[in-house]
N, C-alpha and C. Protein backbone atom coordinates (compact mmCIF):
# COMPACT_ATOMS: atom_id res chain seq x y z
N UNK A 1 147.87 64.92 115.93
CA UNK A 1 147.41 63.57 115.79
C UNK A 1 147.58 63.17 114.33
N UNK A 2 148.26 62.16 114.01
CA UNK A 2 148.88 62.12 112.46
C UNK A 2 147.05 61.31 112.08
N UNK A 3 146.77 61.30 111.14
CA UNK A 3 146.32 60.60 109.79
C UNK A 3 145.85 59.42 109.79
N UNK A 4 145.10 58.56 110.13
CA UNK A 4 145.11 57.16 110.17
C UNK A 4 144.78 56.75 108.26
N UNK A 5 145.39 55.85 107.90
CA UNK A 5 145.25 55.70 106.14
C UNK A 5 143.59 54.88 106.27
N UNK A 6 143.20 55.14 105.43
CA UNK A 6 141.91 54.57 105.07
C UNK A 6 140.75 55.22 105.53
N UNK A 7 140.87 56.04 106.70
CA UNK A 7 139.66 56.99 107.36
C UNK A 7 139.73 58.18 106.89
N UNK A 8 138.68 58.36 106.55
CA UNK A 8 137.99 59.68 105.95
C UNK A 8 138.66 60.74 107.00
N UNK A 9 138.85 62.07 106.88
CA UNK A 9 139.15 63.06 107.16
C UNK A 9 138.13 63.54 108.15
N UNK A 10 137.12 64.52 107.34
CA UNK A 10 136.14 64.83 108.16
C UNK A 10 135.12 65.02 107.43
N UNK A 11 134.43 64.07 106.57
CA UNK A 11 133.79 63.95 105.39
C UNK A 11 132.37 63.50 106.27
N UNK A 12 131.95 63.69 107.54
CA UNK A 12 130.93 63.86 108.26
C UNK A 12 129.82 64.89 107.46
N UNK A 13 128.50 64.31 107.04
CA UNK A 13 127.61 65.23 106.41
C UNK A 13 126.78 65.74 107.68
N UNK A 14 126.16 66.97 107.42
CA UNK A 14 125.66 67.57 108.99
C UNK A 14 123.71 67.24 108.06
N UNK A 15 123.02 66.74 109.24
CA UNK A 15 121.77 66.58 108.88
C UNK A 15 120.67 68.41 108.66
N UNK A 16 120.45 68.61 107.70
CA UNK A 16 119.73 70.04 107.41
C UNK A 16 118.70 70.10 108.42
N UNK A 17 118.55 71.52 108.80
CA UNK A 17 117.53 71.95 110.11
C UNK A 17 116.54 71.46 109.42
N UNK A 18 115.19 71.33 110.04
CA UNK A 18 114.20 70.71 109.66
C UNK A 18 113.45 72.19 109.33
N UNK A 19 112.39 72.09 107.85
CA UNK A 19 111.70 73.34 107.40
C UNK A 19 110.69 73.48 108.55
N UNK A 20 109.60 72.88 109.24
CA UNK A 20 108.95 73.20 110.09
C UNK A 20 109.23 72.92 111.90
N UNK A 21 109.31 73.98 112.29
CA UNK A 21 109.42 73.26 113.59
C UNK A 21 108.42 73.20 114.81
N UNK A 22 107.05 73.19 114.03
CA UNK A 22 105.84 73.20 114.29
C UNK A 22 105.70 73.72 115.88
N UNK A 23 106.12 75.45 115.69
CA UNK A 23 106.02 75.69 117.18
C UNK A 23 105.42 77.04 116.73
N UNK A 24 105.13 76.92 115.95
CA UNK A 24 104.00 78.36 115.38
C UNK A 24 102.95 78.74 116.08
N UNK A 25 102.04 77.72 116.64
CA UNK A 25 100.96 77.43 117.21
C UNK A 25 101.17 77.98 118.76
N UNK A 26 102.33 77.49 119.24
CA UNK A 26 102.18 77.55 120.42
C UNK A 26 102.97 78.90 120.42
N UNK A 27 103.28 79.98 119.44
CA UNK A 27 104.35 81.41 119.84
C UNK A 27 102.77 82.12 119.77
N UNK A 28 101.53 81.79 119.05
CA UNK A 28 101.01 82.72 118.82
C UNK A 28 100.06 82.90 119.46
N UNK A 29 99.73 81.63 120.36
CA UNK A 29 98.63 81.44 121.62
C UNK A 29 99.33 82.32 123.06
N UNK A 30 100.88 81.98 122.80
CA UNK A 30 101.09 82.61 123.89
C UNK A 30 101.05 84.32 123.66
N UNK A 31 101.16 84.77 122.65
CA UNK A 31 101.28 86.16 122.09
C UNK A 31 99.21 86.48 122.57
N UNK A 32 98.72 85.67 122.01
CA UNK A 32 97.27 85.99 122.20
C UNK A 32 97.19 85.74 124.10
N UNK A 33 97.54 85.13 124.56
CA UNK A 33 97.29 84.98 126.03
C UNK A 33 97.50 86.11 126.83
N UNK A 34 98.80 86.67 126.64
CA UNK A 34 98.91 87.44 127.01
C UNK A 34 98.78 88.93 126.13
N UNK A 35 97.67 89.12 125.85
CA UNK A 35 98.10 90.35 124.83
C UNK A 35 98.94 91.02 124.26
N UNK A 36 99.85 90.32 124.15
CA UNK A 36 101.10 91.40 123.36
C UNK A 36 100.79 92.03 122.08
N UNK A 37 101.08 93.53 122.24
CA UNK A 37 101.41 94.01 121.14
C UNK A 37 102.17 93.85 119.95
N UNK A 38 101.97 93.65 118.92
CA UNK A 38 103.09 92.71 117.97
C UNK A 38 102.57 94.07 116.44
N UNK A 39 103.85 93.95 116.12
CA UNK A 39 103.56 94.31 114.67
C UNK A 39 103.54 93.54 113.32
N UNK A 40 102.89 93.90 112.10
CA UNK A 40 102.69 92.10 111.59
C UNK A 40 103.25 93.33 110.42
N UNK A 41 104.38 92.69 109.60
CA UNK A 41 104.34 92.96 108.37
C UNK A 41 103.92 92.65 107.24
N UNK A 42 103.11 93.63 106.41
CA UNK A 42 102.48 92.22 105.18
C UNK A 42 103.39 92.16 103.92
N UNK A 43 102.88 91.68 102.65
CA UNK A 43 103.64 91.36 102.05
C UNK A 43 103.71 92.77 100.86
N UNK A 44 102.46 93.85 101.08
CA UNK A 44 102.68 94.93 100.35
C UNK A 44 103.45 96.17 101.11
N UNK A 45 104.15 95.76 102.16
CA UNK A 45 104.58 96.46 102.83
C UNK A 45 104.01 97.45 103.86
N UNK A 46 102.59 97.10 103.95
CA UNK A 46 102.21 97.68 105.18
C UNK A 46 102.34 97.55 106.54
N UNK A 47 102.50 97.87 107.40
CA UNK A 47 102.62 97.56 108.95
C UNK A 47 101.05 97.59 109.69
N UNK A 48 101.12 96.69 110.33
CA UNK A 48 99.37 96.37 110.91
C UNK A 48 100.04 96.67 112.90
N UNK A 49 99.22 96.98 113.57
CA UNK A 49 99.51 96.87 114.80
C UNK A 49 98.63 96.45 115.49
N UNK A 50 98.65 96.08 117.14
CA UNK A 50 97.78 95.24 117.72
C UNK A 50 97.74 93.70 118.34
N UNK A 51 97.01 92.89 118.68
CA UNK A 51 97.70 91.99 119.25
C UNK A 51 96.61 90.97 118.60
N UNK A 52 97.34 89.76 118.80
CA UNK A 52 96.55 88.61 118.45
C UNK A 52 95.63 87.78 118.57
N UNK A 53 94.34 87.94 118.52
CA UNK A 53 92.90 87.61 119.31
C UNK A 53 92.96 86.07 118.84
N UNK A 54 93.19 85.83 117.61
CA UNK A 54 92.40 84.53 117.30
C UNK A 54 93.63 84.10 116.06
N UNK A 55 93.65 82.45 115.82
CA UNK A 55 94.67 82.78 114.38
C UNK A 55 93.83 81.08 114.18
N UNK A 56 93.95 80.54 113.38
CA UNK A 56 93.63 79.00 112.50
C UNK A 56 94.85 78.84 111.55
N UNK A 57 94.76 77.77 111.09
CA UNK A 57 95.54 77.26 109.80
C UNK A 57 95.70 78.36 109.09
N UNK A 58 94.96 79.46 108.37
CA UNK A 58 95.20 80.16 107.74
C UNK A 58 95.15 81.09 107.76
N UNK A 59 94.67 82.19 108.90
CA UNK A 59 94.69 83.30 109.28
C UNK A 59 94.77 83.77 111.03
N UNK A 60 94.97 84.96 110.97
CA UNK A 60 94.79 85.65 111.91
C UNK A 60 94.07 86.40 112.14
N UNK A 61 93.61 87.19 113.41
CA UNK A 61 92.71 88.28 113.95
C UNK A 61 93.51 88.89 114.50
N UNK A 62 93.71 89.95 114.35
CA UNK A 62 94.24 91.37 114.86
C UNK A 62 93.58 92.29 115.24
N UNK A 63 93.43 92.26 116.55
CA UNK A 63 92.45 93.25 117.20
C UNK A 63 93.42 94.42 117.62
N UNK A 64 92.83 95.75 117.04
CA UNK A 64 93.35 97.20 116.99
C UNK A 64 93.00 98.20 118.45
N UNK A 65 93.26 99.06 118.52
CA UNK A 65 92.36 100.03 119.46
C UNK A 65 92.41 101.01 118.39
N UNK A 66 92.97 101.39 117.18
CA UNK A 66 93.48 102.55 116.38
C UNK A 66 92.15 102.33 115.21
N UNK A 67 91.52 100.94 114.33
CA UNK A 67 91.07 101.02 113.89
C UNK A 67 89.95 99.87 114.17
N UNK A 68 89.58 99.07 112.98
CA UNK A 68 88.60 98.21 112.89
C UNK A 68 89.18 96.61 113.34
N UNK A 69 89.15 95.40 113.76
CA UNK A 69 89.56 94.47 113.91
C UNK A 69 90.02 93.80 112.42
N UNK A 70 91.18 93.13 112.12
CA UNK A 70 91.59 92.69 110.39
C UNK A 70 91.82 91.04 111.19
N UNK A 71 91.04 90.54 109.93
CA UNK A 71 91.28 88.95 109.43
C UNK A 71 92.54 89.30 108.49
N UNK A 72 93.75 88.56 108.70
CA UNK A 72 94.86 88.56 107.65
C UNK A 72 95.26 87.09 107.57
N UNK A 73 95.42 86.77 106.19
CA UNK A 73 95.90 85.43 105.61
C UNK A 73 97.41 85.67 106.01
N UNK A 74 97.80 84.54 106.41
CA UNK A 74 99.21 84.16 106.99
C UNK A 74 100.18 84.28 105.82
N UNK A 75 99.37 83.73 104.72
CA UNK A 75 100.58 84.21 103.36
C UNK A 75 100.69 85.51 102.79
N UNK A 76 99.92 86.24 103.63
CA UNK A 76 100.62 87.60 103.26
C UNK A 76 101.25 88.36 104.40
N UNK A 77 101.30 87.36 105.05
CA UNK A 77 102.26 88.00 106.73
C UNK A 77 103.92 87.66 106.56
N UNK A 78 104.47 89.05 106.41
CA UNK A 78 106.48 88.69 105.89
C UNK A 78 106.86 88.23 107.38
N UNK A 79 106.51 89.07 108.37
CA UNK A 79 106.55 88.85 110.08
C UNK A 79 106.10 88.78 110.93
N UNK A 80 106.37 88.87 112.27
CA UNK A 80 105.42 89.00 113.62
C UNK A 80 106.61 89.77 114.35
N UNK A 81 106.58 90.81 114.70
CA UNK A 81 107.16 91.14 115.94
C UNK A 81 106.74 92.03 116.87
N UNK A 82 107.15 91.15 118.33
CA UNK A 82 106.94 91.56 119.26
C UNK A 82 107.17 93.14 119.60
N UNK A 83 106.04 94.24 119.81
CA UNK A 83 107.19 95.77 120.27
C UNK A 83 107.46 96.38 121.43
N UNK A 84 108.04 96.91 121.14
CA UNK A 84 108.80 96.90 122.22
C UNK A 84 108.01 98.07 123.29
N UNK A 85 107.01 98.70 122.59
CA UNK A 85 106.61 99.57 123.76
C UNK A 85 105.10 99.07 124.66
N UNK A 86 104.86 98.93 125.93
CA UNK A 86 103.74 97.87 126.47
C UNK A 86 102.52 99.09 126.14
N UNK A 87 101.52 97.98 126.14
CA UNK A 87 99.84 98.03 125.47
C UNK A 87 99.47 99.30 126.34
């Protein structure tokens, strides 16, 4: 298809993913609904295990069977993942 003169090429700008995609809320209710086991990484590099009882704006509850129940601030959470072996 030749060239039309005066039209841009493909000088189309792509719109940037959006920073929040405010679906945080609803991955972690469903993680708490159903008890999943999740591992939380923090930011000193510890690994926490257990599943997700309770979370707010700024924290979480991590209820253990291994130790004591932990309140953890979300800004020191690097991850969440789901593991892979059942409760």
């Amino acid at each position: 298809m030749p060239l039309q003169p005066g039209k841009p090429t493909f000088n189309k700008k792509r719109t940037p993913p959006p920073d929040e995609t405010f679906e945080e809320a609803t991955y972690l209710k469903s993680l708490g609904e159903k008890q999943k086991v999740v591992s939380l990484k923090l930011a000193d590099g510890e690994v926490v295990r257990g599943w997700i009882e309770y979370y707010d704006k700024n924290m979480v509850r991590v209820t253990r069977e291994d130790g004591p129940n932990l309140f953890i601030f979300k800004h020191e959470i690097v991850y969440i993942a789901e593991d892979a072996k059942k409760k």
